[in-house]
PDB file of N, CA and C in Angstrom:
ATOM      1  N   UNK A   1      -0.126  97.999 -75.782  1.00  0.00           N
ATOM      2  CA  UNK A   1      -0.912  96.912 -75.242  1.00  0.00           C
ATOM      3  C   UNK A   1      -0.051  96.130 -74.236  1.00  0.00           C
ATOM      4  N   UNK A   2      -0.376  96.120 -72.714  1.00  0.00           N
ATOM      5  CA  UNK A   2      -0.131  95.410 -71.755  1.00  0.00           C
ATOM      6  C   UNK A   2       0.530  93.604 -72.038  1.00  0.00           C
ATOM      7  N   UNK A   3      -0.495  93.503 -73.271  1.00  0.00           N
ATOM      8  CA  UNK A   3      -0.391  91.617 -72.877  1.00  0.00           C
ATOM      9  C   UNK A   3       1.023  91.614 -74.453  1.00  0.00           C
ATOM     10  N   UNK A   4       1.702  92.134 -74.915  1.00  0.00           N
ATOM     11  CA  UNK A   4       2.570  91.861 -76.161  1.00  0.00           C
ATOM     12  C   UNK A   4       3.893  92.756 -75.276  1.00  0.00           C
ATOM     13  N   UNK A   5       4.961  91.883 -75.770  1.00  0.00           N
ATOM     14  CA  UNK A   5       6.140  92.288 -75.127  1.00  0.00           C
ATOM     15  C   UNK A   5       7.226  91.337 -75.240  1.00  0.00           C
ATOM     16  N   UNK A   6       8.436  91.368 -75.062  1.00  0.00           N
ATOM     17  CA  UNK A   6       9.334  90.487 -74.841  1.00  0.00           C
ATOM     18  C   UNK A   6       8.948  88.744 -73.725  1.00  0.00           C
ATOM     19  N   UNK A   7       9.207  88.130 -74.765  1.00  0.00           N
ATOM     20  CA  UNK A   7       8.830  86.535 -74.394  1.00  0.00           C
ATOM     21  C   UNK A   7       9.922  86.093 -73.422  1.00  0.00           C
ATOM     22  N   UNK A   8       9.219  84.733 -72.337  1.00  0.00           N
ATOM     23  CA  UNK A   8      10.258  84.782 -71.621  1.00  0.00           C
ATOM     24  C   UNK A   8      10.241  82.944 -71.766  1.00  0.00           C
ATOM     25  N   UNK A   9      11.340  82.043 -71.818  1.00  0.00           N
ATOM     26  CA  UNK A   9      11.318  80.770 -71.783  1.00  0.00           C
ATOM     27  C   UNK A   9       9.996  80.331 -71.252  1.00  0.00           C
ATOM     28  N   UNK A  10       9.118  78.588 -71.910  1.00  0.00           N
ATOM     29  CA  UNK A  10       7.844  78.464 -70.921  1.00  0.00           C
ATOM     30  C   UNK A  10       7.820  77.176 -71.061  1.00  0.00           C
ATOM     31  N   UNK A  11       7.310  76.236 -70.973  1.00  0.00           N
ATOM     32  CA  UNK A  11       7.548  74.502 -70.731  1.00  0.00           C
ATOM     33  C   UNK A  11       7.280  74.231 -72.116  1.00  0.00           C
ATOM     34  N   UNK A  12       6.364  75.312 -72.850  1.00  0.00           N
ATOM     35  CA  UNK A  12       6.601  74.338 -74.521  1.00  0.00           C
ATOM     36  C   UNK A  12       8.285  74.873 -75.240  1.00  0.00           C
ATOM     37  N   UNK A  13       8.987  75.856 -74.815  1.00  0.00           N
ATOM     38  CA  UNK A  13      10.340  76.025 -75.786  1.00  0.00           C
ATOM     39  C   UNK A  13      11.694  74.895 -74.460  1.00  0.00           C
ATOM     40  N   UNK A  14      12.699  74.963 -75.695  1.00  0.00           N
ATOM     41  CA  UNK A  14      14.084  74.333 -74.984  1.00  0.00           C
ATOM     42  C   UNK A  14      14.591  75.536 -74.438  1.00  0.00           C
ATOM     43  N   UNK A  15      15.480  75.429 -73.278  1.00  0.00           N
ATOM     44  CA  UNK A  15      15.986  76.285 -72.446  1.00  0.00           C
ATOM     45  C   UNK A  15      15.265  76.598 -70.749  1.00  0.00           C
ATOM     46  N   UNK A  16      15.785  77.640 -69.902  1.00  0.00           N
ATOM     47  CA  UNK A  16      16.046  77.354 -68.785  1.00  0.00           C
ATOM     48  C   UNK A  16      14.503  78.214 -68.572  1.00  0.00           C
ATOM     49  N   UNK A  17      13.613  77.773 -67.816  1.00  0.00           N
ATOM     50  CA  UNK A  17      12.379  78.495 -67.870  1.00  0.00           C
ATOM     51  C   UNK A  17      12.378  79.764 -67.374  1.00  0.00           C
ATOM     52  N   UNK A  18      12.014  80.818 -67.561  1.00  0.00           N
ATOM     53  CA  UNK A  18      11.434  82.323 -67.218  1.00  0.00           C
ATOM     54  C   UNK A  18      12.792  82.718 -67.936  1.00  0.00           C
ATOM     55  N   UNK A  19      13.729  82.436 -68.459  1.00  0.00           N
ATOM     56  CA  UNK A  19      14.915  83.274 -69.126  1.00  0.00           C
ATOM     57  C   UNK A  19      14.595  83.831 -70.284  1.00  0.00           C
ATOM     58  N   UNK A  20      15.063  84.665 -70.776  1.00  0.00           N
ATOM     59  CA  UNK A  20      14.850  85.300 -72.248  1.00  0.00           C
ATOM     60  C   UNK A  20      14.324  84.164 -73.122  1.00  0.00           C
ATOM     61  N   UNK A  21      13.533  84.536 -74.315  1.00  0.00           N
ATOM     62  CA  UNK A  21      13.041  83.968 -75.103  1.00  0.00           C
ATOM     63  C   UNK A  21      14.461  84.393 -76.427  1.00  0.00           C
ATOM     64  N   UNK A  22      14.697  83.426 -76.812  1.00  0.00           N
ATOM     65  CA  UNK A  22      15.654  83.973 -77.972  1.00  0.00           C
ATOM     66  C   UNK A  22      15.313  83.554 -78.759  1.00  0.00           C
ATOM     67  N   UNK A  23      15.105  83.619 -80.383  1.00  0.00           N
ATOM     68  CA  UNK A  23      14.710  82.592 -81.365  1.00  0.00           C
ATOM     69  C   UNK A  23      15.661  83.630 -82.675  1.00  0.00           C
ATOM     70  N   UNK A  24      17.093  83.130 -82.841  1.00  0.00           N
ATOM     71  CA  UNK A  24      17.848  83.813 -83.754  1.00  0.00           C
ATOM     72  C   UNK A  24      17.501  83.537 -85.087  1.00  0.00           C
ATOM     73  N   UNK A  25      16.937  84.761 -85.838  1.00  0.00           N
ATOM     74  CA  UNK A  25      16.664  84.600 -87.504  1.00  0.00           C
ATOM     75  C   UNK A  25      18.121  85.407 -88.232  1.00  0.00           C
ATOM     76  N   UNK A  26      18.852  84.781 -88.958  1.00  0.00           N
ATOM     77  CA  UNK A  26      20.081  85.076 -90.083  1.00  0.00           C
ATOM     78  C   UNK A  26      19.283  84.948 -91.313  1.00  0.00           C
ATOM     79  N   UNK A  27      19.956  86.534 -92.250  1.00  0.00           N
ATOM     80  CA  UNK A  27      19.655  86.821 -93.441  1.00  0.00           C
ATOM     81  C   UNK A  27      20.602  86.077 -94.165  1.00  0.00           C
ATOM     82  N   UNK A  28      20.746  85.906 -95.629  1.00  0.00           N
ATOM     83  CA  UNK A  28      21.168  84.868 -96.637  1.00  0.00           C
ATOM     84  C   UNK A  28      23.145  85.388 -96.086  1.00  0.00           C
ATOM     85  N   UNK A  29      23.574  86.672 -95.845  1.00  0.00           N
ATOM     86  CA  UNK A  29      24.867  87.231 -95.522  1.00  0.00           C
ATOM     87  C   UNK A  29      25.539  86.248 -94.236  1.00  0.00           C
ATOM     88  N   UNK A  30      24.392  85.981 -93.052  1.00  0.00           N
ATOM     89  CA  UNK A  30      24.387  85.404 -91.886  1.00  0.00           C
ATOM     90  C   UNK A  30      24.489  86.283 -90.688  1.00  0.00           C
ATOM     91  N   UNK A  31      24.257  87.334 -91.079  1.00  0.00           N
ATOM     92  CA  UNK A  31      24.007  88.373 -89.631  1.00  0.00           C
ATOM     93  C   UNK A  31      22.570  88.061 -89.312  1.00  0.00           C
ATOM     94  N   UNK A  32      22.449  88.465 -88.217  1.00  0.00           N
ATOM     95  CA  UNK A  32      21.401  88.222 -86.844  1.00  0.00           C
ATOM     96  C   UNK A  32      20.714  88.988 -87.611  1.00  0.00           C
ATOM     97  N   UNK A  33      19.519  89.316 -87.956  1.00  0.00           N
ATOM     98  CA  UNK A  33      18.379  90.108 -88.252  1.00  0.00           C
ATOM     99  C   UNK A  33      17.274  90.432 -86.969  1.00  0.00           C
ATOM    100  N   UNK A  34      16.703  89.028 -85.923  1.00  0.00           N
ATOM    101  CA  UNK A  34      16.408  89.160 -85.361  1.00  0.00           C
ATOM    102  C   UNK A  34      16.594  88.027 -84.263  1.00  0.00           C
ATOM    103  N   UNK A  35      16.542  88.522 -82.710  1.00  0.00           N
ATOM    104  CA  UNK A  35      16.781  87.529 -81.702  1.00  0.00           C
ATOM    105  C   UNK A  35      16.215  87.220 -80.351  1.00  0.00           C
ATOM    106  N   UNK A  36      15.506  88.588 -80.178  1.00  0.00           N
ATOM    107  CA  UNK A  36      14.377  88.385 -78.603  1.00  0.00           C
ATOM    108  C   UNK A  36      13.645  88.455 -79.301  1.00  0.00           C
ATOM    109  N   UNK A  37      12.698  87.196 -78.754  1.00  0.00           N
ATOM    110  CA  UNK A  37      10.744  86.623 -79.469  1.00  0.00           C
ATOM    111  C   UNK A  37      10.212  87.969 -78.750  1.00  0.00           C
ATOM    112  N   UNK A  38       9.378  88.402 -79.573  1.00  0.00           N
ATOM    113  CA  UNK A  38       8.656  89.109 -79.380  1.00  0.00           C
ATOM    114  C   UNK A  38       7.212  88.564 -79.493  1.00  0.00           C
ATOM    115  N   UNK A  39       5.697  89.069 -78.314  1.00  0.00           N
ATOM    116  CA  UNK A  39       4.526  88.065 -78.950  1.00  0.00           C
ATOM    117  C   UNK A  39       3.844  88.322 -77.486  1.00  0.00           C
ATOM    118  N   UNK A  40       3.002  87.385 -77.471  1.00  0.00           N
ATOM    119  CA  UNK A  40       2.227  88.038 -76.341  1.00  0.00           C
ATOM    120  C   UNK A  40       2.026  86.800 -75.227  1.00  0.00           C
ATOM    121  N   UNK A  41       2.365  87.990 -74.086  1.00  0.00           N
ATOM    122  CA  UNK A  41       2.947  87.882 -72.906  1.00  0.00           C
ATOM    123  C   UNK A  41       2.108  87.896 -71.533  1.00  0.00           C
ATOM    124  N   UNK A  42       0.486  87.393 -72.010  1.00  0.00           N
ATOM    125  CA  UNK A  42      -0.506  87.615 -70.785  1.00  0.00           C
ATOM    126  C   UNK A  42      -0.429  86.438 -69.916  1.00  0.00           C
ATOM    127  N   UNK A  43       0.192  85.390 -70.650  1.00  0.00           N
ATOM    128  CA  UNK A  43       0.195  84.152 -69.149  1.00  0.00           C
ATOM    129  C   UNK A  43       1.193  84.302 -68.643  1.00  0.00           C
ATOM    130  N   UNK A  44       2.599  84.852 -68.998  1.00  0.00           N
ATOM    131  CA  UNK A  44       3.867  84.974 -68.287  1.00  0.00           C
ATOM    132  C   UNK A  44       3.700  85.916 -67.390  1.00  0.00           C
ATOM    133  N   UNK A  45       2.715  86.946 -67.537  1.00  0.00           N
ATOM    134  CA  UNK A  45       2.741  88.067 -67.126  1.00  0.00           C
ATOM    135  C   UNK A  45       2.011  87.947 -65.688  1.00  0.00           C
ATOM    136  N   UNK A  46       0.496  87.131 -65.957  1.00  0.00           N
ATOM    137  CA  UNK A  46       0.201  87.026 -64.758  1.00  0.00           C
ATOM    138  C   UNK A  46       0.764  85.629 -63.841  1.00  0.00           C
ATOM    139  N   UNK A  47       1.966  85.102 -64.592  1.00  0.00           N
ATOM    140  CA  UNK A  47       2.823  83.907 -63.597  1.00  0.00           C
ATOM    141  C   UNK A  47       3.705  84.910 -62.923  1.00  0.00           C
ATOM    142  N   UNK A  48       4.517  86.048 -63.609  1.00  0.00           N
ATOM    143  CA  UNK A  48       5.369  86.978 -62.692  1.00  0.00           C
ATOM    144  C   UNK A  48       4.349  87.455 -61.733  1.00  0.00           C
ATOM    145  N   UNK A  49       3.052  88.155 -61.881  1.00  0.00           N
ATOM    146  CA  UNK A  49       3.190  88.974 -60.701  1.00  0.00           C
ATOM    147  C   UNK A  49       2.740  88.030 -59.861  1.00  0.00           C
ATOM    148  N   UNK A  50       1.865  86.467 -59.410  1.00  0.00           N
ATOM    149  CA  UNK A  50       1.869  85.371 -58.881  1.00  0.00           C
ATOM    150  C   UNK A  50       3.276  85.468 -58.135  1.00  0.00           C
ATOM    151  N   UNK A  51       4.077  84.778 -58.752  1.00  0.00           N
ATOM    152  CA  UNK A  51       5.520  84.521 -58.263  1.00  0.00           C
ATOM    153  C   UNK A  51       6.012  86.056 -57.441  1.00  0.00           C
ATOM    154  N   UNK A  52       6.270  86.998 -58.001  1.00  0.00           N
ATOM    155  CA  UNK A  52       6.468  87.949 -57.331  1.00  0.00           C
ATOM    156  C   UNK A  52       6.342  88.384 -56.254  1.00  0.00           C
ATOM    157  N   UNK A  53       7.602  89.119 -55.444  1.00  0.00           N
ATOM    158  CA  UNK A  53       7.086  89.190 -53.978  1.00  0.00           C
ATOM    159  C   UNK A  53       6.991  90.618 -53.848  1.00  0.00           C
ATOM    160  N   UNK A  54       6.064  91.525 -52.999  1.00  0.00           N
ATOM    161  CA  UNK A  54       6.060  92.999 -53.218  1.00  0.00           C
ATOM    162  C   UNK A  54       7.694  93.623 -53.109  1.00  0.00           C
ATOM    163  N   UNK A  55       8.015  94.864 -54.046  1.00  0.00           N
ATOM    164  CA  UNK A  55       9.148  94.946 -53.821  1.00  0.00           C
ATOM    165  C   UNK A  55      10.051  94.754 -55.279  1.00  0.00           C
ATOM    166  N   UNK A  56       9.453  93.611 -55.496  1.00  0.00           N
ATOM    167  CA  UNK A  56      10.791  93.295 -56.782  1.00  0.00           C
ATOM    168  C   UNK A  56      10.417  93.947 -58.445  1.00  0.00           C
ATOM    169  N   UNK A  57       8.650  94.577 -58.062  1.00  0.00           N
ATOM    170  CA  UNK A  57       8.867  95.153 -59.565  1.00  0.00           C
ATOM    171  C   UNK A  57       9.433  96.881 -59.385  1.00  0.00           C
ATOM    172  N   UNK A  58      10.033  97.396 -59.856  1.00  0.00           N
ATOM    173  CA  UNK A  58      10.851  98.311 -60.024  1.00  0.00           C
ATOM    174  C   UNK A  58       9.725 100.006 -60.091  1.00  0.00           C
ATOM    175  N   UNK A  59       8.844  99.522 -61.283  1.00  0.00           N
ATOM    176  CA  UNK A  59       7.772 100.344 -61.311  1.00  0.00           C
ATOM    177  C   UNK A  59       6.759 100.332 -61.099  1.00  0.00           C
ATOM    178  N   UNK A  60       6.919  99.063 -60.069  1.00  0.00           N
ATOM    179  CA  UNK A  60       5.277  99.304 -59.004  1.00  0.00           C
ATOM    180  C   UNK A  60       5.590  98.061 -57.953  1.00  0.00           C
ATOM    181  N   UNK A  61       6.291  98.904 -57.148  1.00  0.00           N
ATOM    182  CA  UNK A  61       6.873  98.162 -55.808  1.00  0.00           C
ATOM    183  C   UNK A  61       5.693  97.534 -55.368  1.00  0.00           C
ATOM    184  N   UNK A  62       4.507  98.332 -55.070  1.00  0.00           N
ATOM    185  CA  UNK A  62       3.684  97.346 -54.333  1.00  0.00           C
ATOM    186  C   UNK A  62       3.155  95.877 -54.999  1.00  0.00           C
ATOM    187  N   UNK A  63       3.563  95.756 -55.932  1.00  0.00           N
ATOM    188  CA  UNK A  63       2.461  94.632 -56.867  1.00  0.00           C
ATOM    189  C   UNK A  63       3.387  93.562 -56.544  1.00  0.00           C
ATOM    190  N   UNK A  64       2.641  92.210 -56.844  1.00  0.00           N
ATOM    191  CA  UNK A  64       3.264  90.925 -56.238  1.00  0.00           C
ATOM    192  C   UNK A  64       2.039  90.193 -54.906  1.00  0.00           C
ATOM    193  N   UNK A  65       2.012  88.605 -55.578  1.00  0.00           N
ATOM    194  CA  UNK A  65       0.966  87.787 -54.771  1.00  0.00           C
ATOM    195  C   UNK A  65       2.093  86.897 -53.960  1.00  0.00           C
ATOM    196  N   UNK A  66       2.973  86.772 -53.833  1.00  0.00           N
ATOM    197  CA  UNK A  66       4.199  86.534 -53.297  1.00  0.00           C
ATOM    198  C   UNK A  66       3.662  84.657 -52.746  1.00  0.00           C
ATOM    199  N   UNK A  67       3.705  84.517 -54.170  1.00  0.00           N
ATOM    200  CA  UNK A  67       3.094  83.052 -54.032  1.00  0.00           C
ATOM    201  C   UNK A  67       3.767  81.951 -52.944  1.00  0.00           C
ATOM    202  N   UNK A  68       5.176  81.940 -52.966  1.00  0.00           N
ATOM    203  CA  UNK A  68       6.219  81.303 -52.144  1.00  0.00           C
ATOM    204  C   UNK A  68       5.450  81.093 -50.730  1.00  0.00           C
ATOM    205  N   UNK A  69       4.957  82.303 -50.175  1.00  0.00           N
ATOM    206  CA  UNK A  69       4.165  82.791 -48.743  1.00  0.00           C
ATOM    207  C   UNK A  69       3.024  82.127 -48.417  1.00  0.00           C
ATOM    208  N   UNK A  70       2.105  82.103 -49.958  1.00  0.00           N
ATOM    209  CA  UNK A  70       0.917  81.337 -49.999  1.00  0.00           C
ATOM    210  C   UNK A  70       0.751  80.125 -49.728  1.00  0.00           C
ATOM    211  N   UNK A  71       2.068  79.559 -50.327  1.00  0.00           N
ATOM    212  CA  UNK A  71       1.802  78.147 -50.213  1.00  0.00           C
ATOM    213  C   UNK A  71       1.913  77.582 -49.201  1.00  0.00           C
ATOM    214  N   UNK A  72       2.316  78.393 -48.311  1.00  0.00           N
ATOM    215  CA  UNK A  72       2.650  77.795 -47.051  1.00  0.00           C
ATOM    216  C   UNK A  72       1.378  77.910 -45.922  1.00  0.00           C
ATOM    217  N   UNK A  73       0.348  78.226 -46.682  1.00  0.00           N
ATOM    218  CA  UNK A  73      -1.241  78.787 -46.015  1.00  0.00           C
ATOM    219  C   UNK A  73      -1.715  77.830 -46.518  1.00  0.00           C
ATOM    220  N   UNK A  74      -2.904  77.184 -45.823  1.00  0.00           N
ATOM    221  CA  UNK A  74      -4.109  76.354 -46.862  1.00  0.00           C
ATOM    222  C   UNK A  74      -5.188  77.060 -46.714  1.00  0.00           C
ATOM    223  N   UNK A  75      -5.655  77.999 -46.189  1.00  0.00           N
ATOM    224  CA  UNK A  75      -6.939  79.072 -46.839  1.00  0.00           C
ATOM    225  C   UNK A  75      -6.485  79.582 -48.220  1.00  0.00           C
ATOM    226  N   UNK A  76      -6.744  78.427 -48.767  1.00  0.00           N
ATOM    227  CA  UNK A  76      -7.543  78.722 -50.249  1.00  0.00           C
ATOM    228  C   UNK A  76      -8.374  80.131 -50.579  1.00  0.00           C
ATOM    229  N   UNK A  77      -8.950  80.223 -49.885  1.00  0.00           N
ATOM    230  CA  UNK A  77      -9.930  81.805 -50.141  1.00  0.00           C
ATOM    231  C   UNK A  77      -8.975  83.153 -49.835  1.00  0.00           C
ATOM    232  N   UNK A  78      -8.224  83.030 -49.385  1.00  0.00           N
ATOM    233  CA  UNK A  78      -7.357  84.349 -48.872  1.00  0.00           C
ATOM    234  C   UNK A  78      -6.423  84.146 -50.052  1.00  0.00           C
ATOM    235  N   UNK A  79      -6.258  82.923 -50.857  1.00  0.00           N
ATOM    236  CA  UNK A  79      -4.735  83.172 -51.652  1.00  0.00           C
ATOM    237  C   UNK A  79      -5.015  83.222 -52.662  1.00  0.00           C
ATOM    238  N   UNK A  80      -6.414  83.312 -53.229  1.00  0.00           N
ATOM    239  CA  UNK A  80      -7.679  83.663 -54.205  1.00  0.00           C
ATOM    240  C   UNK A  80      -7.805  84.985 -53.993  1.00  0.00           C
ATOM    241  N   UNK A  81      -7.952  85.687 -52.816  1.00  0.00           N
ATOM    242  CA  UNK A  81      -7.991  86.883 -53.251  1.00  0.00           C
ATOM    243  C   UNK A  81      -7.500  87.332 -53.152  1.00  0.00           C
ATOM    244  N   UNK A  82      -5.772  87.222 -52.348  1.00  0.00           N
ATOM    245  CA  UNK A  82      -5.041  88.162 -52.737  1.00  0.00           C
ATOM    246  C   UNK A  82      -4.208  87.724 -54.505  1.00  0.00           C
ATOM    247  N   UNK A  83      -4.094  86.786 -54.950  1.00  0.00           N
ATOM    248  CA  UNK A  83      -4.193  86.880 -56.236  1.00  0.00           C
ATOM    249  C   UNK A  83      -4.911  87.685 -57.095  1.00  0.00           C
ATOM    250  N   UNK A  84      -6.244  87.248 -56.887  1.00  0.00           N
ATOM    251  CA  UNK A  84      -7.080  88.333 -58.041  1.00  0.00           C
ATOM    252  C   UNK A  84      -6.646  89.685 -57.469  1.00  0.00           C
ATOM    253  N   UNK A  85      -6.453  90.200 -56.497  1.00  0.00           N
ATOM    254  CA  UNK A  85      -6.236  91.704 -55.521  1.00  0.00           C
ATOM    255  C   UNK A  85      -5.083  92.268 -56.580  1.00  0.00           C
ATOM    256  N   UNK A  86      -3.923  91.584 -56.911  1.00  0.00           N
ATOM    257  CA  UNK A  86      -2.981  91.536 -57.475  1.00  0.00           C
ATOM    258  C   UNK A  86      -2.984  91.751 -59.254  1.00  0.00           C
ATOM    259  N   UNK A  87      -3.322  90.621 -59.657  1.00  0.00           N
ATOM    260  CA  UNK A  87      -3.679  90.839 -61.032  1.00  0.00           C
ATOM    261  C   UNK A  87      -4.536  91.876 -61.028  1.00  0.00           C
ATOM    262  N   UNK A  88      -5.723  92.603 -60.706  1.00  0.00           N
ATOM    263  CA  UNK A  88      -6.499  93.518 -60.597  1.00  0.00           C
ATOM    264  C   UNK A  88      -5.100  95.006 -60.633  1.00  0.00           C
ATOM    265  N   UNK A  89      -4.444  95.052 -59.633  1.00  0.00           N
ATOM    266  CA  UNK A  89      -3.626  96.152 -59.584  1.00  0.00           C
ATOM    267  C   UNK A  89      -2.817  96.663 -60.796  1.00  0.00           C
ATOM    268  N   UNK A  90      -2.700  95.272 -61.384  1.00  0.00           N
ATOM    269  CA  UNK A  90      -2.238  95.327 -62.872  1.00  0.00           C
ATOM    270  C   UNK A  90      -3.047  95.766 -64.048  1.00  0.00           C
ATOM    271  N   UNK A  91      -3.801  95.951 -63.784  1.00  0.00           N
ATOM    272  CA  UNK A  91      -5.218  96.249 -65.007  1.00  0.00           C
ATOM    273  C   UNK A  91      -5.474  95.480 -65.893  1.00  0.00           C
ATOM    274  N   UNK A  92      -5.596  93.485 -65.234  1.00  0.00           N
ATOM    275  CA  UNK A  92      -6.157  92.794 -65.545  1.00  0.00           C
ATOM    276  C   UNK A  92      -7.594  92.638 -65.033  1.00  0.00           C
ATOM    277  N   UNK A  93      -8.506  91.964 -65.995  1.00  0.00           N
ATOM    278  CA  UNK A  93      -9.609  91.937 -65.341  1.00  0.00           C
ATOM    279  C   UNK A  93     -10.148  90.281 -64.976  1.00  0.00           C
ATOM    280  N   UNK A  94     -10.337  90.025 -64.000  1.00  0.00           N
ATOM    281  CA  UNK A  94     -10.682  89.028 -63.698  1.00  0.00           C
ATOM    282  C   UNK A  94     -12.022  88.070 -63.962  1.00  0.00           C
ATOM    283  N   UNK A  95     -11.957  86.631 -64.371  1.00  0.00           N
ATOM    284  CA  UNK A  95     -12.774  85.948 -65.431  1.00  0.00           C
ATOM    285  C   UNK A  95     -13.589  84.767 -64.325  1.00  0.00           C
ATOM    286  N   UNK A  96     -12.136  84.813 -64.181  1.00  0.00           N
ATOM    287  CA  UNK A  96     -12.516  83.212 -63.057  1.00  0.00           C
ATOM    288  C   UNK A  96     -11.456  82.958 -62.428  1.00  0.00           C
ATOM    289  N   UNK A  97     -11.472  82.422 -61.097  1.00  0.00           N
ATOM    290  CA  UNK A  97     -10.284  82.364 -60.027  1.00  0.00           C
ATOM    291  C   UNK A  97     -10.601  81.111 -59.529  1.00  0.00           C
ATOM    292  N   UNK A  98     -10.022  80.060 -59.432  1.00  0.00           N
ATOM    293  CA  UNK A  98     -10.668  78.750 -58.578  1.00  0.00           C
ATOM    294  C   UNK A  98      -9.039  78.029 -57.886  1.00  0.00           C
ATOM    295  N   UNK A  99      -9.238  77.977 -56.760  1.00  0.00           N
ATOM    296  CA  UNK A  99      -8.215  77.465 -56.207  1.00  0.00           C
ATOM    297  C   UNK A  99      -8.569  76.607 -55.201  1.00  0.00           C
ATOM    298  N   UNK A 100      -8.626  75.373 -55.873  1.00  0.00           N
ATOM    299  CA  UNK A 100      -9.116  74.094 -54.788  1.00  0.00           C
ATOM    300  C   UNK A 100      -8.616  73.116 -54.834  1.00  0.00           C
ATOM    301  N   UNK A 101      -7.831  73.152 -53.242  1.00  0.00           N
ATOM    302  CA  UNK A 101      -7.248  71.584 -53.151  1.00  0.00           C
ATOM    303  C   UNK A 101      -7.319  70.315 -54.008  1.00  0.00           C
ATOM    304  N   UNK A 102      -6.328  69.778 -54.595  1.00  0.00           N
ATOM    305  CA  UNK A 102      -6.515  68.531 -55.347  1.00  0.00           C
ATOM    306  C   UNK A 102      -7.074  68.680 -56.838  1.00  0.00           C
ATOM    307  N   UNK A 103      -7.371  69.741 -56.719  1.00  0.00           N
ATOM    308  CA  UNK A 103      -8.169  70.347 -58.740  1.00  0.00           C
ATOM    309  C   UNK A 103      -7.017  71.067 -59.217  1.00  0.00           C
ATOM    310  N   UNK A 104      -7.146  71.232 -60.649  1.00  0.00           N
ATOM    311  CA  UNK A 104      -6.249  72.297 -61.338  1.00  0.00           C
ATOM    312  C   UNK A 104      -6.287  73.620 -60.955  1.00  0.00           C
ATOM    313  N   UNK A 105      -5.302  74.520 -60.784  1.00  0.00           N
ATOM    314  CA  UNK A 105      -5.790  75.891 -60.757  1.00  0.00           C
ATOM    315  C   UNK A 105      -6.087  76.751 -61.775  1.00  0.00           C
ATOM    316  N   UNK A 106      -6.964  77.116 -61.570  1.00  0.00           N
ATOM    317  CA  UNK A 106      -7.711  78.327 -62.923  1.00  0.00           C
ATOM    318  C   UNK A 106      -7.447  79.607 -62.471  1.00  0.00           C
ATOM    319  N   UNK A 107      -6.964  80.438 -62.953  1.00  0.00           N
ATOM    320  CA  UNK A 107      -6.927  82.213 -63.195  1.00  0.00           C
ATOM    321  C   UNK A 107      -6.880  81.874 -64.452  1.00  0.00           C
ATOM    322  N   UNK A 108      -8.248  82.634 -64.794  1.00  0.00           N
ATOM    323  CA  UNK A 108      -8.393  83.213 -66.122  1.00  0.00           C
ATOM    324  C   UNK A 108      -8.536  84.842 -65.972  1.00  0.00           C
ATOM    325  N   UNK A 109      -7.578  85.925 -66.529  1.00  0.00           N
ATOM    326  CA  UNK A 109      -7.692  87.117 -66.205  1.00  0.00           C
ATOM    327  C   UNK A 109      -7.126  87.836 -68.012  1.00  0.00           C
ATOM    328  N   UNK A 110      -8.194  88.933 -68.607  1.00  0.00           N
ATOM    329  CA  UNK A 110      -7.420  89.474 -69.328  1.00  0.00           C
ATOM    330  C   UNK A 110      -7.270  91.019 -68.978  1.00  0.00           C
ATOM    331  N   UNK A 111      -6.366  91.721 -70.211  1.00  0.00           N
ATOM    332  CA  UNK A 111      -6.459  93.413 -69.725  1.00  0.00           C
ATOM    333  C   UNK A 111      -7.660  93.723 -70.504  1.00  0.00           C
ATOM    334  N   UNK A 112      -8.161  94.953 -69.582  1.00  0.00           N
ATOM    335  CA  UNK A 112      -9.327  95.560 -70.538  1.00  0.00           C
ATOM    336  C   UNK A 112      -8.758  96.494 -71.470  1.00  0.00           C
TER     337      UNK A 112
END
């Protein structure tokens, strides 16, 4: 399943955001038992390929909404669809996309 995977820092944990998720569990001895969160990973997932610029994913060079680029556009409608264009390439499916000046932004997208 696409959306479960290694966790990555997010504004509700302490630490440096998008870095490893660590959450160290010690058995009664005190060795590490377990230490990368594992759990599911569909809003980080569609903030990477957002953030992402084509190029930087390894196993699918083309993917990436190379948000940095966007922002520097105010057609709203072009940075709507190359977002959804994007998440779509990923084999998310798209719910709702709203990107309007001065409002919150909504992508709601899951995998089928």
């Amino acid at each position: 399943m696409k959306s479960t995977g290694i966790q990555l820092v997010d504004a509700t944990d302490l630490g440096e955001m998008m870095d490893l998720k660590i959450d160290v569990v010690r058995d009664a001895s005190g060795k590490i038992t377990q230490g990368i969160s594992i759990g599911n990973t569909l809003n980080q997932n569609k903030a990477l390929i957002i953030m992402a610029n084509p190029g930087e994913f390894h196993f699918e060079p083309l993917l990436g909404a190379a948000y940095e680029e966007l922002l520097l556009d105010d057609d709203y409608l072009r940075m709507q669809h190359r977002i959804s264009e994007e998440l779509q390439r990923d084999g998310l499916k798209i719910k709702n996309i709203s990107l309007v000046e001065g409002k919150p932004k909504i992508i709601e997208a899951d995998y089928v």
